[in-house]
Protein backbone atom coordinates (compact mmCIF):
# COMPACT_ATOMS: atom_id res chain seq x y z
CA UNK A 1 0.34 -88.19 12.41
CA UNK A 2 0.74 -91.18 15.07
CA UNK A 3 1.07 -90.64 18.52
CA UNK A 4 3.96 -91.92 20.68
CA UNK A 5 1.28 -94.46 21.99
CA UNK A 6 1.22 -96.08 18.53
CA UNK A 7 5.01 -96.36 18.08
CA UNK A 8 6.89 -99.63 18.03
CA UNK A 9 8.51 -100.16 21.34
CA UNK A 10 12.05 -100.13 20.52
CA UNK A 11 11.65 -96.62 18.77
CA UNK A 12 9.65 -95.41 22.47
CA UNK A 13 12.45 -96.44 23.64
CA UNK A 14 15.29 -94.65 21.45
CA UNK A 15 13.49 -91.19 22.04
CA UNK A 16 13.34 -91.74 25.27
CA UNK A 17 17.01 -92.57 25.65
CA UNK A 18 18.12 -89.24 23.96
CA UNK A 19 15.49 -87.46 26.58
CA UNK A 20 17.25 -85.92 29.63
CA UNK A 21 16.84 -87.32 32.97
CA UNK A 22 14.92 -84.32 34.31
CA UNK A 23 12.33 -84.36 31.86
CA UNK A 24 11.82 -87.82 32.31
CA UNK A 25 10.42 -87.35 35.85
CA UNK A 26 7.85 -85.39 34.42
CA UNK A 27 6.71 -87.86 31.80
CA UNK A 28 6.25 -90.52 34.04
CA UNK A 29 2.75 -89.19 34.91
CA UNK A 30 2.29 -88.93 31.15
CA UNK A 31 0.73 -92.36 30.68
CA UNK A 32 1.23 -95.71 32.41
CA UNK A 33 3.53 -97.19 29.65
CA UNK A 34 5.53 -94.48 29.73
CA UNK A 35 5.62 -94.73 33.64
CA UNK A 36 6.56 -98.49 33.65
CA UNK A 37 9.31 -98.02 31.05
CA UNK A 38 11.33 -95.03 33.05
CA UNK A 39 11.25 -96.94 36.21
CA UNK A 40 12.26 -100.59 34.67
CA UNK A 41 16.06 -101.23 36.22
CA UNK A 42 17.29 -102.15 32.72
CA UNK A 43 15.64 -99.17 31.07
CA UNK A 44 17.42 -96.42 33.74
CA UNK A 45 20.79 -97.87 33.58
CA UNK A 46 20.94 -97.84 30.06
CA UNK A 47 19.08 -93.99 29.48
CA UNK A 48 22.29 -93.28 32.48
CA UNK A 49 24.89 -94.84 30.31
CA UNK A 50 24.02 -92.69 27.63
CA UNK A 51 23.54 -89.53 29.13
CA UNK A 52 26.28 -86.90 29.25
CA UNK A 53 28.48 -85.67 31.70
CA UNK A 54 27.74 -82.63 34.02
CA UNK A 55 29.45 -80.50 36.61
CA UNK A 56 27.92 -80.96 39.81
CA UNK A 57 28.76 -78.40 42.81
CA UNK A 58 26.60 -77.37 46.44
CA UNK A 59 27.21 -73.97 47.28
CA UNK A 60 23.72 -72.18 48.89
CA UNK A 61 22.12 -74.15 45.96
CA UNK A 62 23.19 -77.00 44.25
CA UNK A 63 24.47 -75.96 41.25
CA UNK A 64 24.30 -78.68 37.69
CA UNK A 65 26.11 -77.15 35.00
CA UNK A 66 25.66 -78.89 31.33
CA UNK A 67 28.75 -78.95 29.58
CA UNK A 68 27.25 -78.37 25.92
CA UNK A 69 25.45 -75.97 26.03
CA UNK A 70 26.72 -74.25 29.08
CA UNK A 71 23.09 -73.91 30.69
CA UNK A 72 22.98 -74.32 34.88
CA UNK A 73 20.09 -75.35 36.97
CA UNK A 74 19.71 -74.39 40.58
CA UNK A 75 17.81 -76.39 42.97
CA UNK A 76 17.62 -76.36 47.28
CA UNK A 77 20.23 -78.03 49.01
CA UNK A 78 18.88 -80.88 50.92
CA UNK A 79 17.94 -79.96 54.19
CA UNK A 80 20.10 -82.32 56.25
CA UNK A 81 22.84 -80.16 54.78
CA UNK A 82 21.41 -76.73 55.09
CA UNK A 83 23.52 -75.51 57.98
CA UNK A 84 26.94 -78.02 57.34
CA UNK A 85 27.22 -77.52 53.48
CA UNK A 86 30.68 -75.43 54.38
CA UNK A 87 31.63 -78.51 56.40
CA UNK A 88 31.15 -81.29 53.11
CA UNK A 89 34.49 -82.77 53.22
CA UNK A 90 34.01 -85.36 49.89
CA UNK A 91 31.11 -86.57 47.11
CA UNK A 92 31.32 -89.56 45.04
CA UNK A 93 29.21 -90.22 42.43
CA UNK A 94 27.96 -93.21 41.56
CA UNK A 95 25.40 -94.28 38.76
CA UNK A 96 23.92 -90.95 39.15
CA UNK A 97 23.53 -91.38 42.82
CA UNK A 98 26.08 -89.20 45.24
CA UNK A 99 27.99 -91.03 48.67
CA UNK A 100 28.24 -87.64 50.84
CA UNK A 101 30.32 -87.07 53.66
CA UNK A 102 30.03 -83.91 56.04
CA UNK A 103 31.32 -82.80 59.51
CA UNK A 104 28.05 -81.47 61.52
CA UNK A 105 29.46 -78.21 63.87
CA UNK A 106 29.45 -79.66 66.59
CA UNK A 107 31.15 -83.19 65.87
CA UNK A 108 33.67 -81.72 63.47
CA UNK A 109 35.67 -84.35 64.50
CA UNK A 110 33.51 -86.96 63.06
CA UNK A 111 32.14 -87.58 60.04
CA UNK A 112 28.19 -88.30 59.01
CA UNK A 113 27.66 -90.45 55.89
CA UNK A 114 24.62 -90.43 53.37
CA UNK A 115 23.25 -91.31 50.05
CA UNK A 116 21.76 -88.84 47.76
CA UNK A 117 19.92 -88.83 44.20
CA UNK A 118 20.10 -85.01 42.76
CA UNK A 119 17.60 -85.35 40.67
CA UNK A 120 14.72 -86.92 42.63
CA UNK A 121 16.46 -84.96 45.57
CA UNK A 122 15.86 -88.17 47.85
CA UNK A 123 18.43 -87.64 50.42
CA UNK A 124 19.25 -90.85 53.03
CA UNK A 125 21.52 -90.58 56.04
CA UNK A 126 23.02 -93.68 56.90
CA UNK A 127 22.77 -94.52 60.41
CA UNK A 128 24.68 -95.86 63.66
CA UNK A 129 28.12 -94.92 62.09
CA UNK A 130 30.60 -92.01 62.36
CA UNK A 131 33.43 -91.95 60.23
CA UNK A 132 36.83 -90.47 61.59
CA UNK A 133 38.79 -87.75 60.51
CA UNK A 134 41.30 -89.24 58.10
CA UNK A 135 38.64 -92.18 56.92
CA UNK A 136 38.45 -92.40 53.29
CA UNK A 137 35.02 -93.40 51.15
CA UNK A 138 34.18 -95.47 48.46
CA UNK A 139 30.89 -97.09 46.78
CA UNK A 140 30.25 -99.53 44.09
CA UNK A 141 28.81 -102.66 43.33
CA UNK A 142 29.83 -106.45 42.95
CA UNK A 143 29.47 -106.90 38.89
CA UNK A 144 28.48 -110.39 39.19
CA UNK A 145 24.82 -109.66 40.79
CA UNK A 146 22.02 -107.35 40.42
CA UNK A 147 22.93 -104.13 39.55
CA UNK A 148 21.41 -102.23 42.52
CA UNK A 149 22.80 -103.88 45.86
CA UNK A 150 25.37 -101.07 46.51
CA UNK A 151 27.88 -100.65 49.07
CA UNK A 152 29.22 -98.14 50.68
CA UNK A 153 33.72 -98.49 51.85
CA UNK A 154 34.68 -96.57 54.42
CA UNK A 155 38.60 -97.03 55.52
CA UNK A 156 41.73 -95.18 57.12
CA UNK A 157 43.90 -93.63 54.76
CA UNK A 158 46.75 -92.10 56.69
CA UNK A 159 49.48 -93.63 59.61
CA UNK A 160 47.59 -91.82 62.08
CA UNK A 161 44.55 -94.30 62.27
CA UNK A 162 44.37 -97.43 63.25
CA UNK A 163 43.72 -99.75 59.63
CA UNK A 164 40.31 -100.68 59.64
CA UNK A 165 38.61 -101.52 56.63
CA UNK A 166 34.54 -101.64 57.10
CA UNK A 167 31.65 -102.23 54.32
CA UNK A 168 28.42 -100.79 54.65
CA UNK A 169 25.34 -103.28 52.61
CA UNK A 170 22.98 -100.53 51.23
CA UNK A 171 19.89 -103.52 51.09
CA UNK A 172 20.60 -105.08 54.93
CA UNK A 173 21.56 -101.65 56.03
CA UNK A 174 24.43 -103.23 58.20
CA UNK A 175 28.42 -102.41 58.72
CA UNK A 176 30.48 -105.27 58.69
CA UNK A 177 34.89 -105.42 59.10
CA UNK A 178 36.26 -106.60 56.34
CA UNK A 179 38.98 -108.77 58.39
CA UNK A 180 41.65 -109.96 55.70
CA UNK A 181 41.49 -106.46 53.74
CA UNK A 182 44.23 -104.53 54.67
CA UNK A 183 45.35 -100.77 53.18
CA UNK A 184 48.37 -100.26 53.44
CA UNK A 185 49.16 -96.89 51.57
CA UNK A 186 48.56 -93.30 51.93
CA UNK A 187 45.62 -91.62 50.24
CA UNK A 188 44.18 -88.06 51.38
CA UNK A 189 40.52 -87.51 52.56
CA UNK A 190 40.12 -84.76 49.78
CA UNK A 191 41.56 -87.14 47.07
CA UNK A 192 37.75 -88.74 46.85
CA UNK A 193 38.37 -91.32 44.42
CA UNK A 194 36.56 -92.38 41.35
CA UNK A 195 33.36 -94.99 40.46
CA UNK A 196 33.69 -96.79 37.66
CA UNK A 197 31.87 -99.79 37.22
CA UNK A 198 31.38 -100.65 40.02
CA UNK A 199 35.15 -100.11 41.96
CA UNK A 200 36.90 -97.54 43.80
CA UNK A 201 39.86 -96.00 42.58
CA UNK A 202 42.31 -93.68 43.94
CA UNK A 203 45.77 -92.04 43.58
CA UNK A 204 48.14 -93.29 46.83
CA UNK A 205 51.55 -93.54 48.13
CA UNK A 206 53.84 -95.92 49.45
CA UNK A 207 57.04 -94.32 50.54
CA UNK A 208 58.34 -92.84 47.55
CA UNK A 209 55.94 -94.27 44.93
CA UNK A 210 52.79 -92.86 43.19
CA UNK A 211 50.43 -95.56 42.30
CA UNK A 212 46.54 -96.42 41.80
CA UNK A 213 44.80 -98.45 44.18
CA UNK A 214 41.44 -100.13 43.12
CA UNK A 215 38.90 -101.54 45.55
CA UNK A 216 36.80 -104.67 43.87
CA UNK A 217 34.01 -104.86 45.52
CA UNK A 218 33.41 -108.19 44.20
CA UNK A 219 36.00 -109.82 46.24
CA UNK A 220 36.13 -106.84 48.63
CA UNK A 221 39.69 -106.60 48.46
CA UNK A 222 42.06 -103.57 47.14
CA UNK A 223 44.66 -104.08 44.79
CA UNK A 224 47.45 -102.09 42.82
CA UNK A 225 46.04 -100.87 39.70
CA UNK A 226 49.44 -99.19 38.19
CA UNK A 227 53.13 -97.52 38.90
CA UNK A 228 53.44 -93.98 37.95
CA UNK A 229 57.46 -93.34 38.62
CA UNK A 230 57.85 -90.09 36.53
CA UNK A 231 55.45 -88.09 38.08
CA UNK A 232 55.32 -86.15 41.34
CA UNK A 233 52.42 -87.15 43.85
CA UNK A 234 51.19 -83.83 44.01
CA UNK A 235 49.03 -81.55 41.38
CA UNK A 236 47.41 -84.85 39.74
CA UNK A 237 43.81 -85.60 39.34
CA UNK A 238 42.11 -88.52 38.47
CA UNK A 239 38.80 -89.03 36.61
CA UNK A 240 36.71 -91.29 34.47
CA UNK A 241 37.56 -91.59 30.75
CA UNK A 242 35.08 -93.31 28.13
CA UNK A 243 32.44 -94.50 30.86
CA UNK A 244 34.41 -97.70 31.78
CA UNK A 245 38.67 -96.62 31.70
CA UNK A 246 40.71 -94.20 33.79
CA UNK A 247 42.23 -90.65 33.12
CA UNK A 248 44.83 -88.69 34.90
CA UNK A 249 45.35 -85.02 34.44
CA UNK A 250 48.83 -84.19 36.04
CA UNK A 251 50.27 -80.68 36.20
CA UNK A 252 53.66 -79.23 36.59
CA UNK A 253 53.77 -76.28 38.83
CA UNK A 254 56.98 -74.61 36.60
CA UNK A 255 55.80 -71.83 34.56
CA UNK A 256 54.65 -71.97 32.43
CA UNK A 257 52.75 -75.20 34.09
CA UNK A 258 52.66 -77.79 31.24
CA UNK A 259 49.43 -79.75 31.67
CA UNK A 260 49.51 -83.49 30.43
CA UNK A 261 46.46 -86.02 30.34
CA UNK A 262 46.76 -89.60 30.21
CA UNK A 263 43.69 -92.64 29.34
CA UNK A 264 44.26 -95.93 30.72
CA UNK A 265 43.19 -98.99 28.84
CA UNK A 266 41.31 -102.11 30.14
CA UNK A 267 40.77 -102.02 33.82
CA UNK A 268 39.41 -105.35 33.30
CA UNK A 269 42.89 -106.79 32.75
CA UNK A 270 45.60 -107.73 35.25
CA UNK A 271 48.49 -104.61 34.21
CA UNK A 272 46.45 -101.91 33.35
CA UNK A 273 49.08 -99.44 30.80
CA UNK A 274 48.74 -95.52 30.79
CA UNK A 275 48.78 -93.46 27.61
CA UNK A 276 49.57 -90.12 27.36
CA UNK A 277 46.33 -88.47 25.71
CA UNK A 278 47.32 -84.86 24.90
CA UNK A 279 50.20 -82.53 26.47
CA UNK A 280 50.00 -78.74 26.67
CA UNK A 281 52.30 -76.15 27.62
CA UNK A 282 51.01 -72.11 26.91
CA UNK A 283 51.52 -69.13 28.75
CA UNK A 284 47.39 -69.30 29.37
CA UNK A 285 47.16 -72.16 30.95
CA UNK A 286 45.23 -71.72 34.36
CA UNK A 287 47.36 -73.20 37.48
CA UNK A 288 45.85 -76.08 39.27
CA UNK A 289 47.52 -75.23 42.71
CA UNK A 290 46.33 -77.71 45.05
CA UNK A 291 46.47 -76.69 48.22
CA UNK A 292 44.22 -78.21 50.99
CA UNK A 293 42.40 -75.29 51.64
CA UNK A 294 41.24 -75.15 47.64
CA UNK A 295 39.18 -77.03 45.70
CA UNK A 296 41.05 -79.40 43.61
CA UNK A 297 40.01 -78.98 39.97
CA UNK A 298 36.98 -81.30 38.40
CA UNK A 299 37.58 -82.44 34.72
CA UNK A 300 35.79 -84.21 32.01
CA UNK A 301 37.40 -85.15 28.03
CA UNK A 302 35.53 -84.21 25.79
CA UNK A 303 35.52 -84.43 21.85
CA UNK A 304 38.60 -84.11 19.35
CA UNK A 305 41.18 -84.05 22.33
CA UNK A 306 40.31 -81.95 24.96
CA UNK A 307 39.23 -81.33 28.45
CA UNK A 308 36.82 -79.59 29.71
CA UNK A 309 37.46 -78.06 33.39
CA UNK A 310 35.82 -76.24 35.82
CA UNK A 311 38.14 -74.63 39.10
CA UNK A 312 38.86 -71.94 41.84
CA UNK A 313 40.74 -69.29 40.91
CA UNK A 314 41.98 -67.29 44.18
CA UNK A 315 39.09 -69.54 45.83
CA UNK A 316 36.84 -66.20 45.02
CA UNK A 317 35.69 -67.05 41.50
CA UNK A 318 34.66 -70.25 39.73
CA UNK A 319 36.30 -70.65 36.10
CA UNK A 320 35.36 -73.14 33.39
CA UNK A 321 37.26 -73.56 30.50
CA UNK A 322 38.48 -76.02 27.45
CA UNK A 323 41.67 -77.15 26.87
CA UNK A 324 43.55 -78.61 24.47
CA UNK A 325 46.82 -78.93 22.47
CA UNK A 326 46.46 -75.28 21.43
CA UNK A 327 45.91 -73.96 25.08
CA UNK A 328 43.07 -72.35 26.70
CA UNK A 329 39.53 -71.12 24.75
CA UNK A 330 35.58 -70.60 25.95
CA UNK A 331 36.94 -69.63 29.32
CA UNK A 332 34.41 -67.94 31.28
CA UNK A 333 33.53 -67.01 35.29
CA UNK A 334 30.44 -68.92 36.49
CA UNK A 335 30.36 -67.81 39.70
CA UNK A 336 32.19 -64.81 41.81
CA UNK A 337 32.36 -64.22 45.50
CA UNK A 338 33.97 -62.21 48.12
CA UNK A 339 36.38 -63.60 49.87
CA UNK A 340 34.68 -63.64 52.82
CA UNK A 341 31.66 -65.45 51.45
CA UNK A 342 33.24 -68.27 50.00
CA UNK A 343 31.32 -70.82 51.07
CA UNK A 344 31.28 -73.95 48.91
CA UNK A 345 34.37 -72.81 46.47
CA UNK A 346 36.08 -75.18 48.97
CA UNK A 347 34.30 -78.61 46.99
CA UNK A 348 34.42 -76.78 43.65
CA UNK A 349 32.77 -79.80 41.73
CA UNK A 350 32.01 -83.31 40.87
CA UNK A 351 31.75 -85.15 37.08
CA UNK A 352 27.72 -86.17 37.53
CA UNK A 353 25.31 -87.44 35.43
CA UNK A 354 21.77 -87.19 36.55
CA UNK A 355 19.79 -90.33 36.80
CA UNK A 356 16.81 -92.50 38.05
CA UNK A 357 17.79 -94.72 40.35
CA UNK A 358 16.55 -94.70 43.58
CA UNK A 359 18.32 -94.43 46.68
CA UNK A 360 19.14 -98.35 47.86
CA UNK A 361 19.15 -97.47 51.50
């Protein structure tokens, strides 16, 4: 029988792809080929495109739940977090890596920002800048280099702070204003946006229209992404769809609370159209009442038109169930608490997909 060592490179490579994350950080130390092809840029980006999408939450552990096969793995919270993980007002992820914003005790009135990697559990606080209450976060990448040089956006989203729109270089580890961006919409701290290659997006308001905002941060600049006319601002959730297109779960709070999704097409293009994916209305359906003091709901699509969820309920039990044009099945309670130990339930979860790349900054 040959021995991986024998195999043609492309076919080390192939099995390797189809290997999770986490047991590629033990195989490094297998042999040095092996070690040299997990930590070549081109090799982790790739094995991170392919990998599939988790559940992410931090709770007294954080908490990675695999969506197939419905498996969770529990590992320590990082210790800059260990006595403000109630205080985590927003996550982003980001090519596996997570922008994390949290309120220490005694500052609540200021934010502290940092970059972490859940699987290698390197954890970096970035320094000489606290955000506001009301700031809003973003990180990406400009396409047209390297894939590596991230930045982090950090910006006022409401009327109540002065519009200041600053950029944070992950490789000079300097803040910088970006002068002639401007933001001139509403957004909400706890709407935390979504990465996808490479730009920010987010659901805002002007007045009395719901749009989506993009930040490029190729030019550094934001722009309007689409209208949405028909649909109330509230109760809508946006997420990744396909790796490199948008989706937007929006609920109606009537009973029985029809649930519709919608795919985007090409963000690439200049008017970026909405679909609507699937709509749903059954007597089963869970309500996604978003109020501030409850986590809003995380959401993936999955297979054959559906979506897989994962929410509060009461903000004393955690829920994850699929949904599609039928209604509700494999709903089950992953986690149960008291209502006075509810720490975490606040953030239930984050779409994450587990990844090599180390920490920029």
């Amino acid at each position: 029988m040959a021995s991986f060592s024998t195999l043609p490179l492309d076919l080390t490579k192939e099995i390797l792809y189809r290997t999770p994350a986490e047991s590629l950080v033990r195989a490094k130390a297998t042999c040095k080929q092996w070690n040299d092809l997990i930590k070549d840029k081109r090799f982790i980006y790739e094995h991170w495109r392919r990998s599939p999408e988790r559940f992410l939450r931090a709770d007294q552990t954080v908490q990675i739940l695999d969506l197939v096969n419905r498996t969770r793995s529990d590992s320590p919270i990082p210790d800059e977090l260990q006595h403000s993980i109630s205080n985590v007002m927003a996550m982003v992820h980001c090519d596996g890596l997570m922008l994390c914003v949290w309120s220490d005790k005694e500052y609540f009135m200021f934010h502290n920002i940092a970059l972490w990697n859940p699987l290698t559990r390197n954890f970096n606080v970035v320094k000489h800048k606290l955000a506001r209450m009301g700031d809003n976060f973003g990180i990406g990448y400009d396409v047209n280099k390297p894939r590596g040089n991230y930045k982090i956006l950090m910006f006022s989203a409401n009327h109540y702070c002065e519009a200041v729109v600053e950029i944070y270089e992950c490789m000079s580890k300097s803040w910088r204003t970006l002068v002639d961006s401007k933001f001139d919409s509403e957004a909400y701290p706890w709407d935390h946006g979504v990465s996808i290659v490479g730009n920010m997006y987010w659901l805002v308001k002007k007045k009395t229209i719901n749009y989506i905002v993009a930040f490029d941060f190729s030019v550094e600049t934001f722009k309007d992404i689409c209208f949405f006319h028909h649909l109330p601002y509230d109760n809508n959730y946006l997420g990744c769809f396909d790796g490199d297109k948008l989706s937007l779960l929006h609920q109606n709070q009537d009973y029985p609370s029809p649930i519709e999704v919608w795919v985007s097409g090409n963000l690439a293009v200049g008017n970026v159209t909405f679909a609507k994916y699937f709509s749903v209305s059954s007597s089963d359906l869970p309500a996604f009442h978003y109020l501030t003091f409850w986590a809003h709901p995380v959401y993936c699509i999955a297979k054959h038109e559906r979506i897989i969820t994962w929410f509060t309920m009461f903000s004393t039990c955690l829920i994850i169930c699929e949904i599609d044009e039928g209604g509700v099945s494999n709903r089950f309670v992953t986690a149960q608490h008291y209502w006075d130990d509810c720490i975490g339930t606040f953030s239930c979860g984050y779409v994450y997909k587990p990844s090599l790349v180390p920490l920029p900054c």
